[in-house]
N, C-alpha and C. Protein backbone atom coordinates (compact mmCIF):
# COMPACT_ATOMS: atom_id res chain seq x y z
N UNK A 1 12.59 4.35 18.23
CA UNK A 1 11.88 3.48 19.16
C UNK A 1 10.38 3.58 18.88
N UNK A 2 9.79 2.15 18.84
CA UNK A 2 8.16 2.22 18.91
C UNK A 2 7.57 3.05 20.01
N UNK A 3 7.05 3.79 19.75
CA UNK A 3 5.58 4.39 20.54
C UNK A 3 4.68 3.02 21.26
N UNK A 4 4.28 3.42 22.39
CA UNK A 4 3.56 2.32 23.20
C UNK A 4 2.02 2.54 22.24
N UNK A 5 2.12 1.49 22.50
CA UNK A 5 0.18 1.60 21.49
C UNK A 5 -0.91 1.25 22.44
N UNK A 6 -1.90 1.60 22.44
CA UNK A 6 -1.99 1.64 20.82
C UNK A 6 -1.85 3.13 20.41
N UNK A 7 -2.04 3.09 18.93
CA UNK A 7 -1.23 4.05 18.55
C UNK A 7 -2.85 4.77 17.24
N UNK A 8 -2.80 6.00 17.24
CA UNK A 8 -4.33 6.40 16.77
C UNK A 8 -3.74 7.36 15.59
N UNK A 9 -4.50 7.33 14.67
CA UNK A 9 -3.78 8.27 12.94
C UNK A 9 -5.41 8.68 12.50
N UNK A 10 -5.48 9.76 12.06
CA UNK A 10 -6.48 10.45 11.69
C UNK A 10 -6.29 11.22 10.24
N UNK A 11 -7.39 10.80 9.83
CA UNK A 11 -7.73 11.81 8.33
C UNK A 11 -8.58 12.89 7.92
N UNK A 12 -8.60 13.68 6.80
CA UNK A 12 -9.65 14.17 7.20
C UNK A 12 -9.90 14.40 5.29
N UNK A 13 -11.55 14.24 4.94
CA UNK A 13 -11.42 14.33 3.70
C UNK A 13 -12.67 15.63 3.87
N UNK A 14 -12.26 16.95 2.85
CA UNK A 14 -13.28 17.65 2.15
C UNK A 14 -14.17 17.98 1.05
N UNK A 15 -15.27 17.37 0.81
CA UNK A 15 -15.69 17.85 -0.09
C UNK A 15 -14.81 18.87 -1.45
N UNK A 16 -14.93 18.96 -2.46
CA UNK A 16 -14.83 20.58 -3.12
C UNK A 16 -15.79 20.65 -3.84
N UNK A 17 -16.52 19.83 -5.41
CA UNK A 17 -17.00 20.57 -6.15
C UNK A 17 -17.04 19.02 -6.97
N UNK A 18 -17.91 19.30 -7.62
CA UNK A 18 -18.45 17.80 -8.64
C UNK A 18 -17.91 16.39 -7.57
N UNK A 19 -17.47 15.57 -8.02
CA UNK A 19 -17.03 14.31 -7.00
C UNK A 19 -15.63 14.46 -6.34
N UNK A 20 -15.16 15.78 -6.20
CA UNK A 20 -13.69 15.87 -5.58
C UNK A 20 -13.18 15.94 -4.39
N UNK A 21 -12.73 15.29 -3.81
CA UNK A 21 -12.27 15.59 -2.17
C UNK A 21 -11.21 15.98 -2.08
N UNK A 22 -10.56 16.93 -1.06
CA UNK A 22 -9.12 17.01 -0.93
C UNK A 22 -8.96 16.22 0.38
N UNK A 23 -8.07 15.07 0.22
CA UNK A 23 -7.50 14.70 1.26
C UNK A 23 -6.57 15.32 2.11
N UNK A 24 -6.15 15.41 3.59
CA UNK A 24 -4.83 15.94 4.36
C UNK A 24 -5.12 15.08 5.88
N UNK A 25 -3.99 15.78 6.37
CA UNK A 25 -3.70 14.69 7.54
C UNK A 25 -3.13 15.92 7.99
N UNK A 26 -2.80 15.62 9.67
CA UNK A 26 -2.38 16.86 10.16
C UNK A 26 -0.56 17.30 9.38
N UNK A 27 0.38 16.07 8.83
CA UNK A 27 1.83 16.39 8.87
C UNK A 27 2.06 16.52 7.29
N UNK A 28 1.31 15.71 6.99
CA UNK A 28 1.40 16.18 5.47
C UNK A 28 0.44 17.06 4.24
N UNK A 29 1.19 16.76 3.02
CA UNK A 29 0.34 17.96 2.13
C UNK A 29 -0.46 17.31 1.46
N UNK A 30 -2.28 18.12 1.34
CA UNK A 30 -3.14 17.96 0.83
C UNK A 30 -2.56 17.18 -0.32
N UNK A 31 -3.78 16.19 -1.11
CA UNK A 31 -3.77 15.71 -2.02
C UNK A 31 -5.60 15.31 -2.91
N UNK A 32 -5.75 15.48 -3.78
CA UNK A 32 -6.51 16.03 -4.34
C UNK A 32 -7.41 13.97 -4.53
N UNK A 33 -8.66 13.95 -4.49
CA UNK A 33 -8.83 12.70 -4.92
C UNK A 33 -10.38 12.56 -5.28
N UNK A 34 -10.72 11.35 -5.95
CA UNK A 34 -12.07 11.15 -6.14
C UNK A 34 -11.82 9.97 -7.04
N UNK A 35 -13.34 9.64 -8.17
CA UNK A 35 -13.51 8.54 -8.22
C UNK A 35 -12.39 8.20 -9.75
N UNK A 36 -12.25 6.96 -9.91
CA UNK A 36 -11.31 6.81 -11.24
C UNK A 36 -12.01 6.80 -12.64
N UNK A 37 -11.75 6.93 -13.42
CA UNK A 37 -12.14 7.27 -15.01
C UNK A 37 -13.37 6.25 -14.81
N UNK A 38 -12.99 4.90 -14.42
CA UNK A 38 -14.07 3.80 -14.95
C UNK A 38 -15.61 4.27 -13.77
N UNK A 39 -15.00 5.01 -13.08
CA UNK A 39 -15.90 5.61 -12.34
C UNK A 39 -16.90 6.65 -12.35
N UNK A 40 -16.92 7.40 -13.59
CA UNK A 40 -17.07 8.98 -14.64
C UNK A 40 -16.33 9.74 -13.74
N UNK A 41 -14.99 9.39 -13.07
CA UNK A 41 -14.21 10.38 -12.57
C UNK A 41 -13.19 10.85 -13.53
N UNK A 42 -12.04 11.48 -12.78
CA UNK A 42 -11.05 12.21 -13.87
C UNK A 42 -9.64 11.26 -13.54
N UNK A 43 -8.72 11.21 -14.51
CA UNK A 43 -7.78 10.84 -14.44
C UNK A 43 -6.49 11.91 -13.88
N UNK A 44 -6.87 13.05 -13.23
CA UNK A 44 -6.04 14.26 -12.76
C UNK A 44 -5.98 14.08 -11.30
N UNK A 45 -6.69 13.13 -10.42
CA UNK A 45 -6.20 13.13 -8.81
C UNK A 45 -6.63 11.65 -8.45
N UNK A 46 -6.16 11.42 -7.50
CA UNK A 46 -6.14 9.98 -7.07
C UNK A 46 -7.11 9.34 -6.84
N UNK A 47 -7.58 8.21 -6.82
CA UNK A 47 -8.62 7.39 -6.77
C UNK A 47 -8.48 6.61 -5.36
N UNK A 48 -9.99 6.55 -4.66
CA UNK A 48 -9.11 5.51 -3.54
C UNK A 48 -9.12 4.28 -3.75
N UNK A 49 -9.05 3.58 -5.10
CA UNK A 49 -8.55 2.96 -5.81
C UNK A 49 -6.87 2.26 -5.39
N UNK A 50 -6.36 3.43 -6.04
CA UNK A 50 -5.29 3.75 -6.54
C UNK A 50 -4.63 4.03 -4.97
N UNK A 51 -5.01 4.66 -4.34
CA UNK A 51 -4.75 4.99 -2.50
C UNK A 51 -4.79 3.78 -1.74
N UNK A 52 -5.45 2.93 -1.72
CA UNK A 52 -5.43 1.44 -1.44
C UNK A 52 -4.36 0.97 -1.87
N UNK A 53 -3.87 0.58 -3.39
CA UNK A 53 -2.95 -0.17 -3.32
C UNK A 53 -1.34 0.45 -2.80
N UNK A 54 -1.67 1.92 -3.46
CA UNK A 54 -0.20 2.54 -2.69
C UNK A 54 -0.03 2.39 -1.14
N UNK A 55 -1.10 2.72 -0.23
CA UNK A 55 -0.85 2.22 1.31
C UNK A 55 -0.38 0.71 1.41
N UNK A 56 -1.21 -0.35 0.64
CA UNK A 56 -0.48 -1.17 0.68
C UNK A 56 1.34 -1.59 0.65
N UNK A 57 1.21 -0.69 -0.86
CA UNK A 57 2.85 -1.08 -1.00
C UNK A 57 3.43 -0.29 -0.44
N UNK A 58 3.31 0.86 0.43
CA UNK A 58 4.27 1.91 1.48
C UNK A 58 4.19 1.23 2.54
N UNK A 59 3.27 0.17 3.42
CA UNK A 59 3.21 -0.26 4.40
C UNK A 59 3.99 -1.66 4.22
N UNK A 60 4.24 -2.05 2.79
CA UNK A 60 4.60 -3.31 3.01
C UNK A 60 6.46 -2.70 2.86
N UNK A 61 6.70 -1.43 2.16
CA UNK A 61 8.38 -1.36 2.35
C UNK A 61 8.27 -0.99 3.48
N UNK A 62 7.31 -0.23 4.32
CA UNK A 62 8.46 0.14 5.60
C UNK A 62 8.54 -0.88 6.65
N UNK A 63 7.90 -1.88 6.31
CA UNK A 63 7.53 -2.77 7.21
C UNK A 63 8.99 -3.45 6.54
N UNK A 64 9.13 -4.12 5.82
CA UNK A 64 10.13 -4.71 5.11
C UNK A 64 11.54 -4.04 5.53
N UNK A 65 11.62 -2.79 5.30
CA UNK A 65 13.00 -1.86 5.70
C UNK A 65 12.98 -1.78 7.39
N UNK A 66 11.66 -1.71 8.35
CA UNK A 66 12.12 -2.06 9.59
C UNK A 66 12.66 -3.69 9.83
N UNK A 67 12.54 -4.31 9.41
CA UNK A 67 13.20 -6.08 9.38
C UNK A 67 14.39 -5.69 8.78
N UNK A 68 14.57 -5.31 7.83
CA UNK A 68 16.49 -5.06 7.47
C UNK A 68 16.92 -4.57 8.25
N UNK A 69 16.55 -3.46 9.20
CA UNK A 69 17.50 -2.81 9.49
C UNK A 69 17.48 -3.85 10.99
N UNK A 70 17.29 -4.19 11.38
CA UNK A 70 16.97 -5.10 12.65
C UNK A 70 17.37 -6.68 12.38
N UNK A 71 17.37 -6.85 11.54
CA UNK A 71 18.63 -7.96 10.94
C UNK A 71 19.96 -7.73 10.44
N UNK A 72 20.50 -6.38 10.32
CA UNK A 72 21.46 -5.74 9.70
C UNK A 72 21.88 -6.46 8.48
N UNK A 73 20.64 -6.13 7.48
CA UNK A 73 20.86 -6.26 5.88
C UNK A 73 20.74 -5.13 5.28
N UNK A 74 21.20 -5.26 4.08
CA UNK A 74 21.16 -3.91 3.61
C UNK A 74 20.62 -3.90 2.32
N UNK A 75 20.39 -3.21 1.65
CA UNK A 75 19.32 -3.47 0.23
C UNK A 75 20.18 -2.16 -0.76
N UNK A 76 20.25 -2.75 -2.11
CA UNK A 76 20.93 -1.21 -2.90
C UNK A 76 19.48 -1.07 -3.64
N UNK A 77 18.73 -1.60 -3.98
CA UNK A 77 17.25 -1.36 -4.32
C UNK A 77 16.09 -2.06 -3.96
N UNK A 78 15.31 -1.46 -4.55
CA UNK A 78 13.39 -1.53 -4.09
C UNK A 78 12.26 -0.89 -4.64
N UNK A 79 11.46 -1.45 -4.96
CA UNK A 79 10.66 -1.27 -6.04
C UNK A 79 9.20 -1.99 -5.98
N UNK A 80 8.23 -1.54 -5.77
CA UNK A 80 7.08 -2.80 -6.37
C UNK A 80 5.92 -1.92 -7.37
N UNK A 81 5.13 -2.64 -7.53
CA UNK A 81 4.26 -2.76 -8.56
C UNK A 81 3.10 -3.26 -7.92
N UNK A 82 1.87 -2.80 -7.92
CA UNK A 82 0.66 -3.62 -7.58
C UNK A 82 -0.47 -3.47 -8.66
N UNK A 83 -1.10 -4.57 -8.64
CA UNK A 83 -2.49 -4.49 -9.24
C UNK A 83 -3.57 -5.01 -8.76
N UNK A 84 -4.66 -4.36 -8.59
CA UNK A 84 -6.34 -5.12 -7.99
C UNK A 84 -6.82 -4.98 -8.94
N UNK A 85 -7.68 -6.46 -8.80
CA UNK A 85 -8.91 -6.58 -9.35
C UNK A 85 -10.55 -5.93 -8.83
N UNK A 86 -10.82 -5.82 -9.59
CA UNK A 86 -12.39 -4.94 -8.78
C UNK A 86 -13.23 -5.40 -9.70
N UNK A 87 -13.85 -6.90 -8.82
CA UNK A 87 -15.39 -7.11 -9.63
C UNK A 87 -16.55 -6.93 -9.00
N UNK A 88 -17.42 -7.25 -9.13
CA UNK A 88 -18.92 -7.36 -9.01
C UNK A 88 -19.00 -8.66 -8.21
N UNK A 89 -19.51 -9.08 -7.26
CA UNK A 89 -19.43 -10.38 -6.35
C UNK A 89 -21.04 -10.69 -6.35
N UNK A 90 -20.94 -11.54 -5.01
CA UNK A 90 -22.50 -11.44 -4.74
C UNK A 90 -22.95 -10.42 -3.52
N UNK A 91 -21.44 -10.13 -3.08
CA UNK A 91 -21.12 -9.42 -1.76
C UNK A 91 -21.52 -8.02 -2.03
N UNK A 92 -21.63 -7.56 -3.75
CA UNK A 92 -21.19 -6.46 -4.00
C UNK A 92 -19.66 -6.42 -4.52
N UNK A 93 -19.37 -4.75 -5.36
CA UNK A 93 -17.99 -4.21 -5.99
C UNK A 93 -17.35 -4.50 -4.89
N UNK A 94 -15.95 -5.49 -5.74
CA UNK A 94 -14.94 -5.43 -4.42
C UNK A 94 -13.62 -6.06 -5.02
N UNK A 95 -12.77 -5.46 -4.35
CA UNK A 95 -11.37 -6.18 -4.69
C UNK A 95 -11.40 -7.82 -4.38
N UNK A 96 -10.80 -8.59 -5.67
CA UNK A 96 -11.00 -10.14 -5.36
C UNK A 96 -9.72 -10.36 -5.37
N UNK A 97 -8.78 -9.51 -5.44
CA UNK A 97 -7.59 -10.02 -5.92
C UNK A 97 -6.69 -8.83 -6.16
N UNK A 98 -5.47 -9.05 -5.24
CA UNK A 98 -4.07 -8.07 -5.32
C UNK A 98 -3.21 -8.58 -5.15
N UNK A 99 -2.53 -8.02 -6.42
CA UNK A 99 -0.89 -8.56 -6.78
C UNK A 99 -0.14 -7.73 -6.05
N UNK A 100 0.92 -7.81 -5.50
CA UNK A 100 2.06 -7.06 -5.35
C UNK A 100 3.47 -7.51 -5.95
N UNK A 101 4.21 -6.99 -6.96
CA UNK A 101 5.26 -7.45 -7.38
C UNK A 101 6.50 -7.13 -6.65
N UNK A 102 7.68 -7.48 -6.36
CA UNK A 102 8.38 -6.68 -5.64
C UNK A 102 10.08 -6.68 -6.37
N UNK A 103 10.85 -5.62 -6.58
CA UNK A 103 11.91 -6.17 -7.27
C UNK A 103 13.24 -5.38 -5.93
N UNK A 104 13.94 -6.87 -5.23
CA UNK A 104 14.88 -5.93 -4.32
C UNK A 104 16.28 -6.07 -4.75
N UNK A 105 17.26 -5.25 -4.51
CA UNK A 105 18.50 -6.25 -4.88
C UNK A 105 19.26 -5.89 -3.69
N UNK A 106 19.99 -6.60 -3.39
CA UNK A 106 20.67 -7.22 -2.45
C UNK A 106 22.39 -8.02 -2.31
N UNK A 107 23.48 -7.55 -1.74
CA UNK A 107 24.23 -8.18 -1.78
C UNK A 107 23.80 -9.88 -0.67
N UNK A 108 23.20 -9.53 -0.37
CA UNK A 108 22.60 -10.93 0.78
C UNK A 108 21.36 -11.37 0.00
N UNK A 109 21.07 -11.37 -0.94
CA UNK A 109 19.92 -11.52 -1.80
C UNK A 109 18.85 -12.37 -1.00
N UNK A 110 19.40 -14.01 -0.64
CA UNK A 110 18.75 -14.70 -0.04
C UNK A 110 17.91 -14.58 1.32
N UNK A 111 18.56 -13.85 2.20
CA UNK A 111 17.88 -13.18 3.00
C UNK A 111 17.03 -11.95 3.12
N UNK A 112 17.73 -11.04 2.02
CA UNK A 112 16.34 -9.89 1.84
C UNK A 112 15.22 -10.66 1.16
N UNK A 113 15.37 -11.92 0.49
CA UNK A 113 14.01 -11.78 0.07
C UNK A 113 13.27 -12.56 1.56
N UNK A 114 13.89 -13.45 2.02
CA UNK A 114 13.46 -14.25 3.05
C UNK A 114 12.79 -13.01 3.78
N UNK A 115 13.21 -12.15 4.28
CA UNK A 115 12.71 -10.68 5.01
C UNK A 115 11.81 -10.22 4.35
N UNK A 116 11.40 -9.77 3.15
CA UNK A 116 10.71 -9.06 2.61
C UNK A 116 9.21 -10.41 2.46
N UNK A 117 8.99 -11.66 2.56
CA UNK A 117 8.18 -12.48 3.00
C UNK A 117 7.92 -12.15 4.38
N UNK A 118 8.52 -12.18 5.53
CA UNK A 118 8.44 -11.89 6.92
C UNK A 118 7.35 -10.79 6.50
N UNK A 119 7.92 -9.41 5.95
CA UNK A 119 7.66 -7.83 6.19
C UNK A 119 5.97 -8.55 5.47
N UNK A 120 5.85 -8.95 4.52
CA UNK A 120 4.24 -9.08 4.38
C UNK A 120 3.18 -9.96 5.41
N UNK A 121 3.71 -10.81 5.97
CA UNK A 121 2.94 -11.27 7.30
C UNK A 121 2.90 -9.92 8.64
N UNK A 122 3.95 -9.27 8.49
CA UNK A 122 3.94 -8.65 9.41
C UNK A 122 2.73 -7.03 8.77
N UNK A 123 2.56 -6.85 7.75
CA UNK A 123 2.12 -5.65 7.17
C UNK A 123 0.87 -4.68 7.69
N UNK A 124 0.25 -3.93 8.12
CA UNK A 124 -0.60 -3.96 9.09
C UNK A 124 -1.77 -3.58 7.81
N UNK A 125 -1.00 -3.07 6.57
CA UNK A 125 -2.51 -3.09 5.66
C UNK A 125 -3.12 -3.87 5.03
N UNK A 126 -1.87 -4.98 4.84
CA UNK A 126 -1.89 -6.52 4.20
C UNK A 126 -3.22 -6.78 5.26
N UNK A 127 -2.60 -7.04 6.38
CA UNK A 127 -3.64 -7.76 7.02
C UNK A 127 -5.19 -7.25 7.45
N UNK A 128 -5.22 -6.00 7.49
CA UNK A 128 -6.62 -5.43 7.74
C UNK A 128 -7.22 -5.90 5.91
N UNK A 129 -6.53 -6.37 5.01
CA UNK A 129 -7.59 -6.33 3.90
C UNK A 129 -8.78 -7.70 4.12
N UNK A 130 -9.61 -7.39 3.50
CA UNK A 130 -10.57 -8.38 3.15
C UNK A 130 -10.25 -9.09 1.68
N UNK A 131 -9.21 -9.25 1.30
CA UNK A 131 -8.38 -10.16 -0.33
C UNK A 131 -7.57 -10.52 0.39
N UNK A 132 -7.15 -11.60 -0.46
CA UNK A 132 -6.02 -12.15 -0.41
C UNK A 132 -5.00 -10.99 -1.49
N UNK A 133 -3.32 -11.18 -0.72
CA UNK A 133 -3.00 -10.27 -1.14
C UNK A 133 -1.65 -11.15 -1.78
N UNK A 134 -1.35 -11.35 -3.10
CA UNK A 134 -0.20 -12.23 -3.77
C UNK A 134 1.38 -11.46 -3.64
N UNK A 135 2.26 -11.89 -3.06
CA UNK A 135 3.49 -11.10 -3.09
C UNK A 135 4.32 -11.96 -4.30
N UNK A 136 5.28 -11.50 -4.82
CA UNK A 136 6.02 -12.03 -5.50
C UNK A 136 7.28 -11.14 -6.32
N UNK A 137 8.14 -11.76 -6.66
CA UNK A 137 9.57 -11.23 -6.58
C UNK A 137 9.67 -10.85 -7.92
N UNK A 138 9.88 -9.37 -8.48
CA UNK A 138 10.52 -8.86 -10.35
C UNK A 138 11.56 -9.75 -10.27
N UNK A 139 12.04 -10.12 -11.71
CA UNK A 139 13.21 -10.47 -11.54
C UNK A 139 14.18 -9.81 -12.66
């Protein structure tokens, strides 16, 4: 059952040493992050880059898997893929553009994908972005 909202999530990032932060949250385990290679960062911990598009695509399956299960469909797989663009605007560095690919399979095929369209209107990171965000189906 949903929690009455609103509903409040907290982070917390530390410093360590050259450009490194360790990320944590109170339930889960630290994770190590900073800027990406094109950034003079390292390719050994996450970028919030790279943290952006994964929240994206974790918010867009569970959002997607709460609509299956509330339509009683069922999915034997799931999968996506994302990519941003990050240019130079007039706005300033900024994402102009994110793909999300998505590959599901389905004995109801037609309706998981119909659902998995729903689950991205419904997405709560989809929609806090400032891009447009492209969904579209592996095949």
């Amino acid at each position: 059952m949903t929690a009455a909202f609103p509903h409040e999530y907290r982070s917390r990032v530390t410093w360590l040493q050259n450009r490194e932060g360790r990320i944590s949250a109170a339930r889960q385990p630290e994770i190590l992050g900073g800027p990406p290679p094109q950034f003079d960062g390292s390719d050994t911990y996450w970028s919030p880059e790279e943290l952006l598009l994964s929240s994206l695509q974790l918010c867009l399956m569970t959002t997607y898997l709460a609509l299956l299960t509330k339509a009683d469909v069922t999915i034997d797989s799931y999968e996506s893929e994302a990519l941003g663009i990050l240019e130079k605007t007039k706005e300033g560095i900024r994402f102009t553009r994110i793909e999300v690919a998505v590959s599901i399979k389905s004995e109801n095929q037609e309706k998981a994908e119909e659902l998995l369209l729903k689950a991205k209107k419904y997405c709560i990171i989809s929609n806090a972005l400032n891009v447009p965000v492209d969904l579209s189906l592996l095949n």
